[in-house]
Protein backbone atom coordinates (compact mmCIF):
# COMPACT_ATOMS: atom_id res chain seq x y z
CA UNK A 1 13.08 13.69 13.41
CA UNK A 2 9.72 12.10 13.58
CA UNK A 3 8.78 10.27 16.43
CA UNK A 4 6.23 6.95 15.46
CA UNK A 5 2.61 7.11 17.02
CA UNK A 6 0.19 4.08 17.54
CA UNK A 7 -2.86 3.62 16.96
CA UNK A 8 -5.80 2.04 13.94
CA UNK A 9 -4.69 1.27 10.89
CA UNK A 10 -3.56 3.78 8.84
CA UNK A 11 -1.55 5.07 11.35
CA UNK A 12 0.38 8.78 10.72
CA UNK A 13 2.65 9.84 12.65
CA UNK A 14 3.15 13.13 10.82
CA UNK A 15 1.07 15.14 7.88
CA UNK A 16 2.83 18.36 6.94
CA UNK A 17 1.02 20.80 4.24
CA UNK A 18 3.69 23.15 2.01
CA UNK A 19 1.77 25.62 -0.01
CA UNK A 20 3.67 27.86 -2.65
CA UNK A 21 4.89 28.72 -5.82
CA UNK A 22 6.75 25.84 -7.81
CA UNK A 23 10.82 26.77 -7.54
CA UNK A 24 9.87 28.40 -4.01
CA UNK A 25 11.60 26.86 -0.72
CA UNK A 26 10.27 23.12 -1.04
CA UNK A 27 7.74 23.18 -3.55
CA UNK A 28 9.09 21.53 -6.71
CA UNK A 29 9.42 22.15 -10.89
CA UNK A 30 7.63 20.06 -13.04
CA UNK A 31 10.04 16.97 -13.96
CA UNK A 32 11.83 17.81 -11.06
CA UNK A 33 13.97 14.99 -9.13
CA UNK A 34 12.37 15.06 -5.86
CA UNK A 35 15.08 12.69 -3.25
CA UNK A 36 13.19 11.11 -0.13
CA UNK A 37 14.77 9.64 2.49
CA UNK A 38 15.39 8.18 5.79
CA UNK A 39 18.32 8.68 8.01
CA UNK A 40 19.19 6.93 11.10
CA UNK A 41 21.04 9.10 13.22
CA UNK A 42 21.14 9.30 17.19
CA UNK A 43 19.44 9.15 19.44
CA UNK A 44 16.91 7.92 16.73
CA UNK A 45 16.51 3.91 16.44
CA UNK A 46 14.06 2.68 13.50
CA UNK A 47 15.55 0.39 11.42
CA UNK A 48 14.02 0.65 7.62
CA UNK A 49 13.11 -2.59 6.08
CA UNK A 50 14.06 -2.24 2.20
CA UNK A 51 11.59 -5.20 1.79
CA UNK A 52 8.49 -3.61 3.18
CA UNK A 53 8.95 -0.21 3.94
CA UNK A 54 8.11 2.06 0.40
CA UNK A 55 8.52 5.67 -0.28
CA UNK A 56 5.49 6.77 -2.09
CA UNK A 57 4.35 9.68 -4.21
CA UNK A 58 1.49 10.61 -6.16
CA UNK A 59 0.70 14.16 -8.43
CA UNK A 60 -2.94 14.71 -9.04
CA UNK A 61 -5.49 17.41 -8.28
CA UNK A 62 -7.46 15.35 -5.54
CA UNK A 63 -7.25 16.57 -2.22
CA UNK A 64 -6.62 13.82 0.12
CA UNK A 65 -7.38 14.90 3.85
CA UNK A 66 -5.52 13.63 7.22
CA UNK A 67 -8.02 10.95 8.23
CA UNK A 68 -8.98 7.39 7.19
CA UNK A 69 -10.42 6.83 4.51
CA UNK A 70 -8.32 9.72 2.42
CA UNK A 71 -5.29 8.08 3.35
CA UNK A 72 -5.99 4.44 2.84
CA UNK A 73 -7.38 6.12 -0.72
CA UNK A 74 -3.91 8.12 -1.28
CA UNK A 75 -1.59 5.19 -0.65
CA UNK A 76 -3.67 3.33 -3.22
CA UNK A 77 -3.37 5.55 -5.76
CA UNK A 78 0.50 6.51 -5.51
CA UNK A 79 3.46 5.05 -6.97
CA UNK A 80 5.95 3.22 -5.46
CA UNK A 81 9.53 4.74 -6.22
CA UNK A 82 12.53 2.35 -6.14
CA UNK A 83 14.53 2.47 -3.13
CA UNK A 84 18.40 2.45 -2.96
CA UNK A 85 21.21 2.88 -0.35
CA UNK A 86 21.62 0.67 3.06
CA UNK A 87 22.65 0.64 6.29
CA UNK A 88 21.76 3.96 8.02
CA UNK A 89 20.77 5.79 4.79
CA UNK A 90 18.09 4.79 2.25
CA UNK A 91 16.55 6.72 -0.57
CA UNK A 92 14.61 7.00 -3.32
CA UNK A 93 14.59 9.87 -6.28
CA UNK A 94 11.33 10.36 -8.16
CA UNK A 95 9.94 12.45 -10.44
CA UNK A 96 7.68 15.54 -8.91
CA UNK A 97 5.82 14.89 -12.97
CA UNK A 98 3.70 17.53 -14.56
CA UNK A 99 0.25 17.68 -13.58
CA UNK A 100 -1.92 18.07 -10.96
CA UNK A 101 -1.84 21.03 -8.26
CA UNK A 102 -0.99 18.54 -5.27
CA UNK A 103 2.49 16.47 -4.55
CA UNK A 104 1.73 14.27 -2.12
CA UNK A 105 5.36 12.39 -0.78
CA UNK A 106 4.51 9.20 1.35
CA UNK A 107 7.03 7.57 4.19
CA UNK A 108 5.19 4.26 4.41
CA UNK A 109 7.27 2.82 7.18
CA UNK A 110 4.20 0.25 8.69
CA UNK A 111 5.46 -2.59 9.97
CA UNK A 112 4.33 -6.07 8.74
CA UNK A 113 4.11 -8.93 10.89
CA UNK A 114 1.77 -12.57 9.66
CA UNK A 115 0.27 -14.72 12.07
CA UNK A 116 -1.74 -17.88 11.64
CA UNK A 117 -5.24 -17.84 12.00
CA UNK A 118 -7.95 -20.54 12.91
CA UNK A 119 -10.03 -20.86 9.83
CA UNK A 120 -13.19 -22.57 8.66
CA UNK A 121 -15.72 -22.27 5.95
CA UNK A 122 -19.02 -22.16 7.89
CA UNK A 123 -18.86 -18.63 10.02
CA UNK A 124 -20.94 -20.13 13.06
CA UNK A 125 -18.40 -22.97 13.69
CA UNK A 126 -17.35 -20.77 16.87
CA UNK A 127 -16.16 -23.85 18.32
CA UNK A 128 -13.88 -24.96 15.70
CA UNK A 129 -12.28 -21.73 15.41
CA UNK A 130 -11.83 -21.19 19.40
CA UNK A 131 -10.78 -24.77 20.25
CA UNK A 132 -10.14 -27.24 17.05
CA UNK A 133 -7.94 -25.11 15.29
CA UNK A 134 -6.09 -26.63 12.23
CA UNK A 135 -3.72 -25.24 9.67
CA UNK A 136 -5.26 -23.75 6.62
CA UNK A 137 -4.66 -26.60 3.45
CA UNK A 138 -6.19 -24.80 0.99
CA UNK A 139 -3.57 -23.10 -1.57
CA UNK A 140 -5.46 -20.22 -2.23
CA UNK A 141 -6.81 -16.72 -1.07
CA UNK A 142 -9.38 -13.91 -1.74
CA UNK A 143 -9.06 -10.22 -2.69
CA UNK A 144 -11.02 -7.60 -2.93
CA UNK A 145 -9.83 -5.37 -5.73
CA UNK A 146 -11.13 -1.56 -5.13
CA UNK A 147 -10.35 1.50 -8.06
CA UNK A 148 -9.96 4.56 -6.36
CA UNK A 149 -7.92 6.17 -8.75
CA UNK A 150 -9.06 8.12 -12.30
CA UNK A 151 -9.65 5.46 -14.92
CA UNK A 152 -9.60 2.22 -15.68
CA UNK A 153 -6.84 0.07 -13.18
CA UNK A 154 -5.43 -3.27 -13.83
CA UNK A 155 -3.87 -5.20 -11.55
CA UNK A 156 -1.44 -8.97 -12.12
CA UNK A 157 -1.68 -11.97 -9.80
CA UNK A 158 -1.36 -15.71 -10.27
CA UNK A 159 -4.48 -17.68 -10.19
CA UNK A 160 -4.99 -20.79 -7.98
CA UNK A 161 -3.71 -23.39 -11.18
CA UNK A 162 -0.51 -21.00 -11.50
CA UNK A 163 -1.23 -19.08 -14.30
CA UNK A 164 -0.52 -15.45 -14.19
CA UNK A 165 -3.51 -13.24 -14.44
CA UNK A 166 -4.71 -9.86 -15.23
CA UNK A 167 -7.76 -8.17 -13.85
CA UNK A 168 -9.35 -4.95 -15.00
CA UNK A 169 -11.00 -2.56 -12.50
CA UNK A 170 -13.34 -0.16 -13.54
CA UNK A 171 -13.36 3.69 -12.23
CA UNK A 172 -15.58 3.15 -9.15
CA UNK A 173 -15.84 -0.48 -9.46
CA UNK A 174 -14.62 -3.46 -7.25
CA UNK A 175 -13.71 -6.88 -8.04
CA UNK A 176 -12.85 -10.03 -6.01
CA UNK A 177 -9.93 -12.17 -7.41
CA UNK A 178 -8.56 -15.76 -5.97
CA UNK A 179 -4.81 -16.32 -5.90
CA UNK A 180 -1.90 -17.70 -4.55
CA UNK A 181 -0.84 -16.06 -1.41
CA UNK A 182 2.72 -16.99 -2.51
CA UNK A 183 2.07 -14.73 -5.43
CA UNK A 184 0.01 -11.43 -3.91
CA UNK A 185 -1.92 -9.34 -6.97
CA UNK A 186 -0.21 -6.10 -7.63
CA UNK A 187 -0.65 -2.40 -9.21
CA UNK A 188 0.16 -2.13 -12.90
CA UNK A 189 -1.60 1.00 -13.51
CA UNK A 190 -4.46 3.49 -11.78
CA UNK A 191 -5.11 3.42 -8.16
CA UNK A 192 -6.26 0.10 -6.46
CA UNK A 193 -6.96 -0.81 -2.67
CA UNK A 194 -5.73 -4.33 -2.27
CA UNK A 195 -7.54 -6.17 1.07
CA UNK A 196 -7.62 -9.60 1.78
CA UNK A 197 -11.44 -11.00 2.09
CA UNK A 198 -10.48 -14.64 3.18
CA UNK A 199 -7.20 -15.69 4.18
CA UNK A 200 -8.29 -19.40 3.57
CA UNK A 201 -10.16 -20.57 0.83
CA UNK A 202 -12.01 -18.35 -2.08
CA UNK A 203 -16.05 -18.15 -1.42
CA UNK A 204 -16.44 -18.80 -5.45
């Protein structure tokens, strides 16, 4: 049982380490089907939320580290495995692959919550943003694309006229995209951290 902690974003509530020989106690074979999962069970009450909660996993030979920037950098880069079950008992079964010395299994159970936000395009227009707040009109939004995998990434979104998209990311590089929020860029391949620039509006 793990209990949730608070705190900055990302938030981790538990980081255990397993060291060992593959086929040892919990240490998998290559190809292996690895099952994670979540079990509600008294006196435990968090509810999972198949439409934002993931299980994650990643094989490579980075270490990634229990702190900030390592962890926003290993979500990035992992897979998303599909999740089944309901009610009290969801899963998902992937595969522990074939290379890389490290397994890293991710419960990413953050909950998401929007809000609306006072907006305007000139930054020192405190007063508009305090006390003349309106509704953002414009239909699209910015992203800023970051690689932080091995390789070249490309990520799919739908620009502002509706037309689906492709971007290409560059080891190292990072690119800012403008979309429909409706329609939020995601992961086709590599590692890529996705963060929204300005909610309102694209600055190009």
């Amino acid at each position: 049982m793990v209990t949730f902690t608070t705190g900055t974003n990302p938030v981790v509530s538990r980081f255990n380490s397993v060291s060992g020989l593959q086929g040892d106690a919990n240490i998998p074979t290559n190809n292996s089907v690895v099952r994670m999962a979540t079990n509600k069970f008294f006196p435990t009450n968090f509810d999972f939320n198949a439409s934002t909660n993931k299980f994650r996993y990643l094989r490579t030979n980075t270490v990634y580290n229990n702190n900030s920037v390592d962890i926003n950098a290993l979500v990035a880069a992992s897979a998303v495995g599909t999740t089944a079950g309901g009610g009290i008992y969801y899963y998902s079964d992937v595969s522990a692959g074939t290379t890389g010395d490290y397994l890293y299994l991710i419960w990413d159970l953050r909950d998401y919550s929007e809000i609306n936000l006072c907006w305007n395009g000139d930054p020192l227009n405190v007063d508009y943003v305090c006390c003349d707040c309106d509704p953002c009109s414009d239909p699209c939004r910015e992203w800023s694309l970051q690689n932080v995998g091995l390789g070249t990434a490309t990520v799919n979104y739908t620009d502002c006229n509706g037309v689906p998209q492709t971007s290409t990311i560059l080891e190292g590089q990072t690119k800012i995209i403008c979309g429909l929020p409706s329609d939020p860029p995601t992961v086709t391949s590599g590692g890529v951290y996705i963060t929204i620039t300005q909610e309102c509006g694209c600055r190009e």
